[in-house]
Structures are given as C-alpha cells and as structure tokens.
PDB file of N, CA and C in Angstrom:
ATOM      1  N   UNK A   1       9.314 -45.007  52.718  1.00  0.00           N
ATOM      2  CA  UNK A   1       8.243 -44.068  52.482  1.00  0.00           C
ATOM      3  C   UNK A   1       8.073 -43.911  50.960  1.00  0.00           C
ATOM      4  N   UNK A   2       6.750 -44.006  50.709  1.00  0.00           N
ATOM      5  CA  UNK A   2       6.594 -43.838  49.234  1.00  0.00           C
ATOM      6  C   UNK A   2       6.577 -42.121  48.728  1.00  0.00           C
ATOM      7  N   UNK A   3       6.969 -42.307  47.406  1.00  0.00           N
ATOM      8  CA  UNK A   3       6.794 -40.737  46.748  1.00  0.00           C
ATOM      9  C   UNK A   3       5.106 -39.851  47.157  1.00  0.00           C
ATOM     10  N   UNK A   4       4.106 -40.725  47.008  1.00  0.00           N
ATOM     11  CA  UNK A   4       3.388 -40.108  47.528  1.00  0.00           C
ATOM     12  C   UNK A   4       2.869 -39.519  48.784  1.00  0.00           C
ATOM     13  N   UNK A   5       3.367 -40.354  49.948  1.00  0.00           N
ATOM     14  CA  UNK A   5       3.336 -39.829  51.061  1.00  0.00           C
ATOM     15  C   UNK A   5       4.715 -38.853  51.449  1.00  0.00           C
ATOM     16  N   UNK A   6       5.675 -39.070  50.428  1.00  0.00           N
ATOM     17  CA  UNK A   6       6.740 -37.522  50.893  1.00  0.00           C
ATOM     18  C   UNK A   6       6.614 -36.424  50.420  1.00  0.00           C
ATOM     19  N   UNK A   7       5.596 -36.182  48.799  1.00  0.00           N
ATOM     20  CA  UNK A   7       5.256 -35.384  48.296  1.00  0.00           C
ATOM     21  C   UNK A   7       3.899 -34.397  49.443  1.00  0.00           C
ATOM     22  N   UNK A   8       2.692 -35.354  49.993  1.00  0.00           N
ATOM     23  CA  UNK A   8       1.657 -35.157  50.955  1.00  0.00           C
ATOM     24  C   UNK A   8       2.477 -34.239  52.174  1.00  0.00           C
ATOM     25  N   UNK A   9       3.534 -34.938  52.633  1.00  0.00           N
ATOM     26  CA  UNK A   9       4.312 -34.062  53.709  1.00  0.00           C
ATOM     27  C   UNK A   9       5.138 -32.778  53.774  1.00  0.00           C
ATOM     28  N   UNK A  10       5.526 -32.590  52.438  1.00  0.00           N
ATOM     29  CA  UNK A  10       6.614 -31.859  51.751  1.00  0.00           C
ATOM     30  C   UNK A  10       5.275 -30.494  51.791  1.00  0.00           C
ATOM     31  N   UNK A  11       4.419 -31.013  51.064  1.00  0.00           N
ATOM     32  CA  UNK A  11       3.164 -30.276  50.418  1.00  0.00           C
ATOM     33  C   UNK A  11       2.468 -29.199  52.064  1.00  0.00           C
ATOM     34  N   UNK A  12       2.419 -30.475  53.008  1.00  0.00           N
ATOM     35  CA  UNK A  12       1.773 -29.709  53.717  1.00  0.00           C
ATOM     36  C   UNK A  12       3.065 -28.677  54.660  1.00  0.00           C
ATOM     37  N   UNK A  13       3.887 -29.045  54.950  1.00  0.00           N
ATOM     38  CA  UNK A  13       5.325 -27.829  55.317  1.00  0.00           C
ATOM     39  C   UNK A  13       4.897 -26.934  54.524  1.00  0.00           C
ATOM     40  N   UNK A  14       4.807 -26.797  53.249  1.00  0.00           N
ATOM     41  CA  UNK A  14       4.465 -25.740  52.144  1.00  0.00           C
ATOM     42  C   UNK A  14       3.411 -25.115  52.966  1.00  0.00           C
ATOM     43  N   UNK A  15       2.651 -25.632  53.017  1.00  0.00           N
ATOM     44  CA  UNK A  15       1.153 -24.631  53.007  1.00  0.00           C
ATOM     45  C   UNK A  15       1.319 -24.305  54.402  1.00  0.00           C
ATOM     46  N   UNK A  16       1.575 -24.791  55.515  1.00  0.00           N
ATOM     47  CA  UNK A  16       1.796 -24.194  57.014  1.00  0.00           C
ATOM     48  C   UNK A  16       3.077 -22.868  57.037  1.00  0.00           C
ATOM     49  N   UNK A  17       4.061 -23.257  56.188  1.00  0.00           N
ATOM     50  CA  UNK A  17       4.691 -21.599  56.085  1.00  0.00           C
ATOM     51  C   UNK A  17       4.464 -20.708  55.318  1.00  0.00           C
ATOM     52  N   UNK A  18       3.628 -20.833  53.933  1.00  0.00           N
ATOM     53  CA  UNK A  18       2.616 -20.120  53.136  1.00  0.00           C
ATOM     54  C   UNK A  18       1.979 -19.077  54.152  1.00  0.00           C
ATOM     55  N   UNK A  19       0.951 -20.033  54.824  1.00  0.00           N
ATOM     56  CA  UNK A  19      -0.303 -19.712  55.920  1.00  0.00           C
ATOM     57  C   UNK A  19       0.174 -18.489  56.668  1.00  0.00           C
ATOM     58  N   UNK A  20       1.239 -18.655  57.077  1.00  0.00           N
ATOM     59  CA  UNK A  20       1.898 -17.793  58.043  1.00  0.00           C
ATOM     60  C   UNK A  20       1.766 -16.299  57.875  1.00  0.00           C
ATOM     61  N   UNK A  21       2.164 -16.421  56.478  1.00  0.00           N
ATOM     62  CA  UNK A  21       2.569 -14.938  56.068  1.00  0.00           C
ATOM     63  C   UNK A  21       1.221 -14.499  55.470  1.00  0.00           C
ATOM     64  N   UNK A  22       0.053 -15.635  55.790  1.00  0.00           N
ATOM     65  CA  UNK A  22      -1.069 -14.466  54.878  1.00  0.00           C
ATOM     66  C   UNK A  22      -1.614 -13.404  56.127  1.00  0.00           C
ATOM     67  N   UNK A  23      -1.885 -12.701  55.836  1.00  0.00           N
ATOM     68  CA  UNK A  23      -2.808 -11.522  56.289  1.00  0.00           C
ATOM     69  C   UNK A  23      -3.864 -12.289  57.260  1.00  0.00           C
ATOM     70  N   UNK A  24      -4.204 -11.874  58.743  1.00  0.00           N
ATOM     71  CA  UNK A  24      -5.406 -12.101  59.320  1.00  0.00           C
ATOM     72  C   UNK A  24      -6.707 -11.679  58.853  1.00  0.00           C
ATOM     73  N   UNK A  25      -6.189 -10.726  57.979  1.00  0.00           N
ATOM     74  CA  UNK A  25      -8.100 -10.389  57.227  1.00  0.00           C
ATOM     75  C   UNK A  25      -8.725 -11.287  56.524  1.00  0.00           C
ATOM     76  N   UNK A  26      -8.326 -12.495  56.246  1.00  0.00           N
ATOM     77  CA  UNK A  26      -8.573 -13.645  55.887  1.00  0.00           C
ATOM     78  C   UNK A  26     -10.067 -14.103  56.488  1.00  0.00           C
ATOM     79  N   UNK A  27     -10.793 -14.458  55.961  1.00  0.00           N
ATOM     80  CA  UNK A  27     -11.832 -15.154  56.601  1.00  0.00           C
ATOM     81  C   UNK A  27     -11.746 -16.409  56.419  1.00  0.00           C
ATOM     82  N   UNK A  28     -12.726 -17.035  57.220  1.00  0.00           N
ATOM     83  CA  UNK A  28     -11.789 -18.780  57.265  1.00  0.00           C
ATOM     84  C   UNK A  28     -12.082 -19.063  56.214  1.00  0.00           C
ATOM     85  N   UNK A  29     -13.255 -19.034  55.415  1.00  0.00           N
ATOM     86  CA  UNK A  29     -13.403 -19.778  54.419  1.00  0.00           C
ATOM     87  C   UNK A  29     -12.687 -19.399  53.145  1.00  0.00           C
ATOM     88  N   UNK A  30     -12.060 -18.328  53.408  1.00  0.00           N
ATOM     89  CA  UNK A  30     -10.957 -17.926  51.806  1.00  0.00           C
ATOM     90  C   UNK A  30     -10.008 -18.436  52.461  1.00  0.00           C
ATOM     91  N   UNK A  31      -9.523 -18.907  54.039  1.00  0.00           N
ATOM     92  CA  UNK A  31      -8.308 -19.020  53.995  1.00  0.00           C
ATOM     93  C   UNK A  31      -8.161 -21.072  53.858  1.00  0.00           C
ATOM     94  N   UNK A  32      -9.520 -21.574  54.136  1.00  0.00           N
ATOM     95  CA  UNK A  32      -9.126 -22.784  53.694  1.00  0.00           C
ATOM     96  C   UNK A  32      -9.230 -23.071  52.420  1.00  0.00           C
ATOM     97  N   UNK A  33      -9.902 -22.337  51.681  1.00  0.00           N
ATOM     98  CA  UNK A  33      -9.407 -22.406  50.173  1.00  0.00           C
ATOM     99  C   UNK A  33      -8.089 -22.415  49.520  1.00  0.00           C
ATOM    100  N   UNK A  34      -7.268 -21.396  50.415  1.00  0.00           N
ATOM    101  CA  UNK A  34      -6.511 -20.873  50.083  1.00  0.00           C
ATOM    102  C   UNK A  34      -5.147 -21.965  50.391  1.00  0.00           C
ATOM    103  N   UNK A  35      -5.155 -22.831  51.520  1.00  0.00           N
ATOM    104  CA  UNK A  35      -5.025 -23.869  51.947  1.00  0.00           C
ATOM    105  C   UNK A  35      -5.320 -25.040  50.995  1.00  0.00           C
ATOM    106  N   UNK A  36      -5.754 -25.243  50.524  1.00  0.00           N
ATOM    107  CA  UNK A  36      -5.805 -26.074  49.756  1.00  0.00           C
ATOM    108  C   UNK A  36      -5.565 -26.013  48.430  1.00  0.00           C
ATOM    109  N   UNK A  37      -5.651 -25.105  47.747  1.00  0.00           N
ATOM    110  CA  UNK A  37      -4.822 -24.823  46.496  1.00  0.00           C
ATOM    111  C   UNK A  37      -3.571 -24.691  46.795  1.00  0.00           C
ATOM    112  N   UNK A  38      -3.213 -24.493  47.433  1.00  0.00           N
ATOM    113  CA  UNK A  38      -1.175 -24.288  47.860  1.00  0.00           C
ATOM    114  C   UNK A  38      -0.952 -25.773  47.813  1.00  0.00           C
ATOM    115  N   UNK A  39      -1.930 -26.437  48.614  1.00  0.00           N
ATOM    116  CA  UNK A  39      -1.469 -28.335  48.591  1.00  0.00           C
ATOM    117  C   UNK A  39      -1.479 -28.732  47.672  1.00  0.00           C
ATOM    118  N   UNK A  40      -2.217 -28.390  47.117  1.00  0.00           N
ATOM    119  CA  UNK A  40      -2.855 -29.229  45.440  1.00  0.00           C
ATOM    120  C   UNK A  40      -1.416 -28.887  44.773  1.00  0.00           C
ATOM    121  N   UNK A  41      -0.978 -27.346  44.309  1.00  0.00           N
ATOM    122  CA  UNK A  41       0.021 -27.317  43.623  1.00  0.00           C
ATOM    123  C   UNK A  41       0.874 -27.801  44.047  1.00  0.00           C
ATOM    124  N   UNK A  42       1.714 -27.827  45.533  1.00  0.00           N
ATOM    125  CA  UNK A  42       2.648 -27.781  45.866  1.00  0.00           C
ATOM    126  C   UNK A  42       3.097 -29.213  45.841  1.00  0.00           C
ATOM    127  N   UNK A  43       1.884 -30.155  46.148  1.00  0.00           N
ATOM    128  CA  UNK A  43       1.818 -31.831  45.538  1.00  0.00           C
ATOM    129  C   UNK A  43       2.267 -32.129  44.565  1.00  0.00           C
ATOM    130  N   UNK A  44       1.711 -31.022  43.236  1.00  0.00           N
ATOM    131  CA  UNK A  44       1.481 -31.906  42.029  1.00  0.00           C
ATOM    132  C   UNK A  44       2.870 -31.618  41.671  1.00  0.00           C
ATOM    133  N   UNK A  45       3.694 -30.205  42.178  1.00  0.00           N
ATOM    134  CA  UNK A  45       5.172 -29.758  41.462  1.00  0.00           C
ATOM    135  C   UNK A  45       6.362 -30.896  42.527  1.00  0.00           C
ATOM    136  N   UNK A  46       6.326 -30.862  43.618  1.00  0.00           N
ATOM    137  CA  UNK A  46       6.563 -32.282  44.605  1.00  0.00           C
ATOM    138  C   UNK A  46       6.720 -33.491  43.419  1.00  0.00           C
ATOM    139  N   UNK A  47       5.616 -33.725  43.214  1.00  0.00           N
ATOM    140  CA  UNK A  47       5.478 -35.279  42.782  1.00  0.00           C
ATOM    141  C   UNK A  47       6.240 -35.124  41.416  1.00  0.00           C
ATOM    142  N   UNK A  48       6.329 -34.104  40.011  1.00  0.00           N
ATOM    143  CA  UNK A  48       6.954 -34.299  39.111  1.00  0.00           C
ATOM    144  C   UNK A  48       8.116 -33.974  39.397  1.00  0.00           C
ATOM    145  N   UNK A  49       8.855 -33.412  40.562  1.00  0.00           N
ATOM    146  CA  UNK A  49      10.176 -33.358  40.915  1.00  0.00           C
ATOM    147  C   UNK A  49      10.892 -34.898  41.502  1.00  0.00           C
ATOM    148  N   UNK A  50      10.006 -35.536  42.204  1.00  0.00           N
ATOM    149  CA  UNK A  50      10.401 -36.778  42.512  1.00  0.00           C
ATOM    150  C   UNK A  50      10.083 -37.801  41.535  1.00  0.00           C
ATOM    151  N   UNK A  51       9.304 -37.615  40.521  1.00  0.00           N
ATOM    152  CA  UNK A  51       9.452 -38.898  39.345  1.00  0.00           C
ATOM    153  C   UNK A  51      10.722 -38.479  38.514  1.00  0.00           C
ATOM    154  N   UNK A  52      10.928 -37.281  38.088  1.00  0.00           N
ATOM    155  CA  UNK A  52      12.147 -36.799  37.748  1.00  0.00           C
ATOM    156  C   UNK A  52      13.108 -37.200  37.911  1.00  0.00           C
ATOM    157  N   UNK A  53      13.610 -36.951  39.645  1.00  0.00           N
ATOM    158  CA  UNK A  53      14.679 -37.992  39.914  1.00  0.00           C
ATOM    159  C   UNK A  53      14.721 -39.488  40.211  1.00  0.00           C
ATOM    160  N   UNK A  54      13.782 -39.993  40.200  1.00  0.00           N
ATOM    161  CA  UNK A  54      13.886 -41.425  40.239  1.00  0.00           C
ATOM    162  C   UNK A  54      14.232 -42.201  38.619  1.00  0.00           C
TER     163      UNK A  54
END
C-alpha cells in the first residue's frame, strides 16, 4: 500500500470519529464541509508524518 492511499484511509477514520461527536444541529451542508476540511487536514498532517518516517 502506498503512503498515499494509507494517509486517504487514516484521514477518513479521522473524519468518521470527528463526525460523531458533532452536534445534530448541523445542517448537511455545514456538515459536509465540515467533512471535508477534517480530510484535507488530517491528509496533509498523515502524509508529512509518513514522509518523515520513511
């Protein structure tokens, strides 16, 4: 498995137990925003942790 597809997987675990704990007052469209900025970061800190150790 490449770094980028373990970072993509790592990323999305992140954002599904994130999700959890937000609030139902959420409307969908703040909450897929909200969803997707958690991936974005949680990718980009993922991916400089695994070039790190390689």
């Amino acid at each position: 498995m490449d770094k980028d597809r373990i970072a993509h997987d790592l990323a999305l675990i992140i954002v599904e137990n994130v999700l959890e704990d937000i609030d139902d007052e959420f409307g969908i469209r703040q909450y897929s925003l909200e969803a997707a900025d958690i991936y974005k970061k949680a990718k980009e800190i993922i991916m400089t942790q695994l070039d790190q150790e390689s």
